[in-house]
C-alpha atoms as a PDB file:
ATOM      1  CA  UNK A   1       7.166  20.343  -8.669  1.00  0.00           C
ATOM      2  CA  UNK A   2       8.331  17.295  -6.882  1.00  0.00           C
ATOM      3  CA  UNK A   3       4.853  17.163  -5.073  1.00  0.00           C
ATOM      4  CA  UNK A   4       3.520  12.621  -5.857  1.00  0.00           C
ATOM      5  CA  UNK A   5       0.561  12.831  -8.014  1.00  0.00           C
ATOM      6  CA  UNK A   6      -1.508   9.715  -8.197  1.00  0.00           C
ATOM      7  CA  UNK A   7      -1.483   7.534 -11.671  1.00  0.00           C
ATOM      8  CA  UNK A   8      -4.410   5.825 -11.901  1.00  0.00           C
ATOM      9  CA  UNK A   9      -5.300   3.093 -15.191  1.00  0.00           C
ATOM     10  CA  UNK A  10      -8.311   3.649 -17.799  1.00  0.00           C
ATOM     11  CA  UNK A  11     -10.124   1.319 -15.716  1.00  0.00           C
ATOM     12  CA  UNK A  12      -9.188   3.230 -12.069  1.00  0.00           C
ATOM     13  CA  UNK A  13      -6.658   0.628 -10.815  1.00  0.00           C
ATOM     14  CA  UNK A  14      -3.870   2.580  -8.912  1.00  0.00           C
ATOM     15  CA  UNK A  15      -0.699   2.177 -10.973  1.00  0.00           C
ATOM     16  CA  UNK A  16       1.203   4.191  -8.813  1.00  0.00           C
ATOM     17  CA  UNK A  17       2.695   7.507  -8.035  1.00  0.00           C
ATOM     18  CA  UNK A  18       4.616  10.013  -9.849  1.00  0.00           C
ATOM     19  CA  UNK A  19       5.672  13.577  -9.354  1.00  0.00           C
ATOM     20  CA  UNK A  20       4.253  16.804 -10.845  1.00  0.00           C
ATOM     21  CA  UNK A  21       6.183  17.766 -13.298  1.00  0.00           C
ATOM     22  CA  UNK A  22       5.580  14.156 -15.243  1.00  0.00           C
ATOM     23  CA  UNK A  23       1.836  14.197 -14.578  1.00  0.00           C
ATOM     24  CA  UNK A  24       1.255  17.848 -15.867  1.00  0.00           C
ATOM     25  CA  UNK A  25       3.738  16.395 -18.860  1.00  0.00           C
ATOM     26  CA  UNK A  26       1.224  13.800 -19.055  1.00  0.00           C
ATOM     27  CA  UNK A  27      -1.885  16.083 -19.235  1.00  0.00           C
ATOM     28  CA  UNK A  28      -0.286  18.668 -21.906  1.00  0.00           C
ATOM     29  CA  UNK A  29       0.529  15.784 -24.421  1.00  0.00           C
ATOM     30  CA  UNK A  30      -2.802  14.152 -23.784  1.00  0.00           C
ATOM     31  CA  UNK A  31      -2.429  11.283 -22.798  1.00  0.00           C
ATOM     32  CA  UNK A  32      -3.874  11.728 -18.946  1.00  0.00           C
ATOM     33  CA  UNK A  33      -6.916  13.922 -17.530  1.00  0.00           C
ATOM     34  CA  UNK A  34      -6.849  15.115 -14.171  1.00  0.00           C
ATOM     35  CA  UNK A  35      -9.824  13.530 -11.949  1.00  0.00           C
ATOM     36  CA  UNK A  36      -8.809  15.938  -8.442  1.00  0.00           C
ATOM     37  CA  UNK A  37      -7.227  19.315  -8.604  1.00  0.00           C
ATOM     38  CA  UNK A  38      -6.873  19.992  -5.223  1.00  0.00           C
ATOM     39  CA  UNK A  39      -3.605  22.145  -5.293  1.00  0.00           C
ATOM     40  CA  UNK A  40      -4.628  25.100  -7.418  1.00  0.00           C
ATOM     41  CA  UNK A  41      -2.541  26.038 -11.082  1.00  0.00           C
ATOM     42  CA  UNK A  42       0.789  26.715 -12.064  1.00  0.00           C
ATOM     43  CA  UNK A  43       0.490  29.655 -14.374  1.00  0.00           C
ATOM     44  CA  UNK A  44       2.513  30.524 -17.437  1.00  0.00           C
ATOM     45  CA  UNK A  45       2.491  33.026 -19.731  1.00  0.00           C
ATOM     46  CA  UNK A  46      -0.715  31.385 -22.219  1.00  0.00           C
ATOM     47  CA  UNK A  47      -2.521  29.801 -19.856  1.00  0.00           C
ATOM     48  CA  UNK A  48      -3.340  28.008 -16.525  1.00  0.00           C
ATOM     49  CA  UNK A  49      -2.808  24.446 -15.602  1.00  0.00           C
ATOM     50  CA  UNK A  50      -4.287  22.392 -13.381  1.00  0.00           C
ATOM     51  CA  UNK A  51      -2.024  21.479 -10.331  1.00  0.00           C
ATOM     52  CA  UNK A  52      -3.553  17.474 -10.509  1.00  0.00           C
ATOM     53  CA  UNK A  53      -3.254  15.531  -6.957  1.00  0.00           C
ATOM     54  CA  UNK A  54      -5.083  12.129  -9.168  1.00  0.00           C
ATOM     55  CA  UNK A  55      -5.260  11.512 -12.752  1.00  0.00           C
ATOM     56  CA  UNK A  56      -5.668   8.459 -14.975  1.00  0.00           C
ATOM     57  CA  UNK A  57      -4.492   7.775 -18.074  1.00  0.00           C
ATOM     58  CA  UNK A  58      -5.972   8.187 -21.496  1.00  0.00           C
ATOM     59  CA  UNK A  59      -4.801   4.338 -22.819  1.00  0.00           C
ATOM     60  CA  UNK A  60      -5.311   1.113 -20.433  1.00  0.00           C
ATOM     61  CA  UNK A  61      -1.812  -0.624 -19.073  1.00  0.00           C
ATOM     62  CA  UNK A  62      -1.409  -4.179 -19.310  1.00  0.00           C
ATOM     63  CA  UNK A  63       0.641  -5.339 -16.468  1.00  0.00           C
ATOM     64  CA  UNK A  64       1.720  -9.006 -14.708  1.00  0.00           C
ATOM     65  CA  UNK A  65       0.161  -9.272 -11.237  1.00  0.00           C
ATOM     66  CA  UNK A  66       2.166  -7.280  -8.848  1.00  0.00           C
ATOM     67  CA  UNK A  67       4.024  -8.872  -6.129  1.00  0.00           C
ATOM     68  CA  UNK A  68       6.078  -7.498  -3.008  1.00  0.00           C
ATOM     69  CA  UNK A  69      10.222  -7.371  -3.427  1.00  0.00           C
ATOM     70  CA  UNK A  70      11.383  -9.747  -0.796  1.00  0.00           C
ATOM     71  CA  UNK A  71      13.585  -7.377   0.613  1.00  0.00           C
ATOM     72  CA  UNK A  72      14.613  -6.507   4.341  1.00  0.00           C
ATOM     73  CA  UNK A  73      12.424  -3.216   4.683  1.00  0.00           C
ATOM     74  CA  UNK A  74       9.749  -5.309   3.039  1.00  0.00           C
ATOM     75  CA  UNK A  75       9.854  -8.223   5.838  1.00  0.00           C
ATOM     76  CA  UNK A  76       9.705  -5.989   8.751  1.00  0.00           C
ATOM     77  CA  UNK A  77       7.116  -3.893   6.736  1.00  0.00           C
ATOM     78  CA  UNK A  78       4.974  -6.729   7.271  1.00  0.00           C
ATOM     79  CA  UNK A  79       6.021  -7.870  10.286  1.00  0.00           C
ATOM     80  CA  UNK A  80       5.334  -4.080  11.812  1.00  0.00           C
ATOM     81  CA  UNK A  81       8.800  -3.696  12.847  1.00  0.00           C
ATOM     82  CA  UNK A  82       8.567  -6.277  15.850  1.00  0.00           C
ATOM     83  CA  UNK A  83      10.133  -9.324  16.657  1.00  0.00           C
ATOM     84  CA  UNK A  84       8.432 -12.180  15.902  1.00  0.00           C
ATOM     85  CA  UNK A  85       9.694 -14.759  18.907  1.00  0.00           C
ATOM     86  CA  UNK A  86       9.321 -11.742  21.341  1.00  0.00           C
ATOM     87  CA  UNK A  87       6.716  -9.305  19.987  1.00  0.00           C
ATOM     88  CA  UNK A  88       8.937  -6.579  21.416  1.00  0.00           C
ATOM     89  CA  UNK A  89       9.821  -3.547  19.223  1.00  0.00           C
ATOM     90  CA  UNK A  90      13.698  -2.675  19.342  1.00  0.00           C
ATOM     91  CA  UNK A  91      15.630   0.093  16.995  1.00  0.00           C
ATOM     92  CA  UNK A  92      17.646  -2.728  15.626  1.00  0.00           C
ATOM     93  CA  UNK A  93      15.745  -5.892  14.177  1.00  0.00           C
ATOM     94  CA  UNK A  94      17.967  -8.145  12.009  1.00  0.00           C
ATOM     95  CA  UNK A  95      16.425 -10.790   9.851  1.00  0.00           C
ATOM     96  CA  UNK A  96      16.213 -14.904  10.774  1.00  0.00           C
ATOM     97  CA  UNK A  97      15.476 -17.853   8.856  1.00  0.00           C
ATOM     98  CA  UNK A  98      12.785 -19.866  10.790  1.00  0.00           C
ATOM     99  CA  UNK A  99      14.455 -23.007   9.131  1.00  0.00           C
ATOM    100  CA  UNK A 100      18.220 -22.327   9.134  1.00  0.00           C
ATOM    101  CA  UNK A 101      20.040 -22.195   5.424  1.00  0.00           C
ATOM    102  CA  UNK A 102      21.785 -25.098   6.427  1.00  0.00           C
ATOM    103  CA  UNK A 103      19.153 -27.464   7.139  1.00  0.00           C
ATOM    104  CA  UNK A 104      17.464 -26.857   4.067  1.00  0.00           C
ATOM    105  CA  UNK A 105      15.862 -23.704   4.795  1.00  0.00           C
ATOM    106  CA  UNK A 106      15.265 -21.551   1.560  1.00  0.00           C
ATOM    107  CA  UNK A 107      15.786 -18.078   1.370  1.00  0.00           C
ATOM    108  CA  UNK A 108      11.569 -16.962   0.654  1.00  0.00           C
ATOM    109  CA  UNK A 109       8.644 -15.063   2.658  1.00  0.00           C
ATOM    110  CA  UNK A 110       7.380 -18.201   4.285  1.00  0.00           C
ATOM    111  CA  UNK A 111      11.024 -18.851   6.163  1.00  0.00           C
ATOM    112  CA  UNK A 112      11.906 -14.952   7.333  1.00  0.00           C
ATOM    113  CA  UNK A 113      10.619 -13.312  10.111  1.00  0.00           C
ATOM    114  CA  UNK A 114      12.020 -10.494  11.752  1.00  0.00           C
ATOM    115  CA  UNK A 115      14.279 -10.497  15.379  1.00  0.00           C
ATOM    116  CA  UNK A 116      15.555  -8.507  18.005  1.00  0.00           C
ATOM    117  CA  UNK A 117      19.170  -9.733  18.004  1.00  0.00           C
ATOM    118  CA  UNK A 118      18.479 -11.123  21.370  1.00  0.00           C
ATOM    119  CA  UNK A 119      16.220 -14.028  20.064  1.00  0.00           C
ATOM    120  CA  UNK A 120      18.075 -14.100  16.625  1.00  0.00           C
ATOM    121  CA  UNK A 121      20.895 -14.881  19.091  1.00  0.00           C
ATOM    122  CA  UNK A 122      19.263 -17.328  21.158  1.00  0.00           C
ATOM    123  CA  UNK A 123      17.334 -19.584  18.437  1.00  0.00           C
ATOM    124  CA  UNK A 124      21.087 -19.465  16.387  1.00  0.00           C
ATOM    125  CA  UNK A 125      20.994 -21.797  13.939  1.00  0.00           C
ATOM    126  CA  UNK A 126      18.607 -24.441  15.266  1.00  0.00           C
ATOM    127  CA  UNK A 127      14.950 -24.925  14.554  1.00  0.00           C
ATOM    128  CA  UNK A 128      11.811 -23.556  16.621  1.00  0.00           C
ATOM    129  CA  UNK A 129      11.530 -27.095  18.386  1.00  0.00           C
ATOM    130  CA  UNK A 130      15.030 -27.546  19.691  1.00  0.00           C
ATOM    131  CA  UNK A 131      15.516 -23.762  20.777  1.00  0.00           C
ATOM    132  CA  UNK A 132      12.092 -23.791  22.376  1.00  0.00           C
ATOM    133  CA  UNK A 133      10.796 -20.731  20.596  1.00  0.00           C
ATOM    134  CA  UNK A 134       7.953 -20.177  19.042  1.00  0.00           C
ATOM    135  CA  UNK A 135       6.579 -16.961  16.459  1.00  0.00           C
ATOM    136  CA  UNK A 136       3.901 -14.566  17.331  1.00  0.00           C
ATOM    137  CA  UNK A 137       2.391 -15.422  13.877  1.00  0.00           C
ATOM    138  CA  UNK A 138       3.148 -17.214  10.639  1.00  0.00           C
ATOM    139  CA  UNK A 139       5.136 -15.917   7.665  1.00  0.00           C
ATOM    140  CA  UNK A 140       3.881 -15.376   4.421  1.00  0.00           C
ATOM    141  CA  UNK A 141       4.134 -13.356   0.952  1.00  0.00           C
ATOM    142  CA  UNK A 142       2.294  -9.920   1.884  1.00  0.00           C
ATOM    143  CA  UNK A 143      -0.956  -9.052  -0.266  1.00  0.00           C
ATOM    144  CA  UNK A 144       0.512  -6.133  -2.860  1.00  0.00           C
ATOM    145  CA  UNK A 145      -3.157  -4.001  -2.150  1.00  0.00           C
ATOM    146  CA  UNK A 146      -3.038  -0.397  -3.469  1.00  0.00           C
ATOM    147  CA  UNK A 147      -3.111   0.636   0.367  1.00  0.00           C
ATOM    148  CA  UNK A 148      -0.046  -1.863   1.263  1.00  0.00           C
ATOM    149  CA  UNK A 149       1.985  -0.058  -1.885  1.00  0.00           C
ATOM    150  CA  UNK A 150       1.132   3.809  -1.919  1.00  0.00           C
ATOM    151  CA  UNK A 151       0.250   4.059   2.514  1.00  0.00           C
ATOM    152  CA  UNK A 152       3.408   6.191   2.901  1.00  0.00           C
ATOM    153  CA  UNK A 153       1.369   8.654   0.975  1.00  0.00           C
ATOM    154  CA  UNK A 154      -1.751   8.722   2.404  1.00  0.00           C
ATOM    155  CA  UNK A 155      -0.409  10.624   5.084  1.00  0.00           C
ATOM    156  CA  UNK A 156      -0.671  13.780   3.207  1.00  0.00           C
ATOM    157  CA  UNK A 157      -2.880  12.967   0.549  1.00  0.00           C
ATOM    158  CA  UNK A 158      -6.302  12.669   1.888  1.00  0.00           C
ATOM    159  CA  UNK A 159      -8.234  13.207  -1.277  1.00  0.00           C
ATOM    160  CA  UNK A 160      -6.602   9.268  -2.692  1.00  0.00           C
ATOM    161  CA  UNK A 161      -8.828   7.189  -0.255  1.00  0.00           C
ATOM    162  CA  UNK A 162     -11.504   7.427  -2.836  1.00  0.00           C
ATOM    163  CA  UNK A 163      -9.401   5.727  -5.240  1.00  0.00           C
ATOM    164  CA  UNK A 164      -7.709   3.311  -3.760  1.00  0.00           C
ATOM    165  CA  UNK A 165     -10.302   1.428  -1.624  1.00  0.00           C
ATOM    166  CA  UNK A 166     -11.253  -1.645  -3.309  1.00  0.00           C
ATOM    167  CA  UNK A 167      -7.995  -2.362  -4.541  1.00  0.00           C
END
């Protein structure tokens, strides 16, 4: 029952994922209709119900334009778990400010990158210029796409690519 079920809006925008037990919840009271049964039916006593891998909902959510947490998974999400002065991948990145905290560097996407502890040790606390370093790439605020959000899904869920592309 803890299989992810897609959630899709009245107007097919990926809202995101939930389990089975809540979609087929969802689909008794109503309020969804399954759009890909792929997984067969649970069966009780009265009848058979679907087993959904998609559905959308019956009423259309209103919601603020998404944006990625600026978290540390999030920032080596993006920067696909390499360093950025060395390009190398290591088991143990930590987290640099391009423009140190105490020269005025602000904690936000634009100023973290992701470093192997060697270069995090080498730049320290100076800028690019003065510890002769430079990044593979610029930092910035990743694009919240339904791919970006739901790919650790996709994996296993074949039948979503319809639904998500264009998003």
């Amino acid at each position: 029952m803890n299989e992810p079920v897609l959630v899709l809006n009245l107007n097919f925008e990926p809202l995101g994922v939930c389990n089975l037990k809540r979609a087929m919840g969802l689909i008794v009271m109503g309020k969804a209709e399954v759009l890909k049964n792929g997984r067969g039916y649970v069966r009780t006593p009265s009848r058979a119900l679907p087993r959904p891998s998609v559905i959308r909902l019956g009423h259309l959510v209103h919601r603020p334009r998404l944006r990625v947490k600026l978290v540390k998974r999030e920032i080596m999400r993006r920067d696909d778990y390499r360093c950025q002065y060395c390009g190398r991948r290591v088991s143990r990145l930590t987290i640099d400010h391009v423009v140190p905290r105490r020269l005025g560097g602000a904690h936000r996407w634009d100023n973290l990158v992701s470093a192997c502890p060697s270069c995090n040790r080498k730049k320290g606390g100076k800028t690019l210029k003065a510890a002769s370093m430079r990044l593979l790439r610029p930092p910035r605020e990743p694009t919240p796409t339904a791919l970006y959000r739901l790919g650790q899904y996709l994996q296993e869920n074949k039948d979503w690519h319809p639904f998500l592309e264009g998003w």
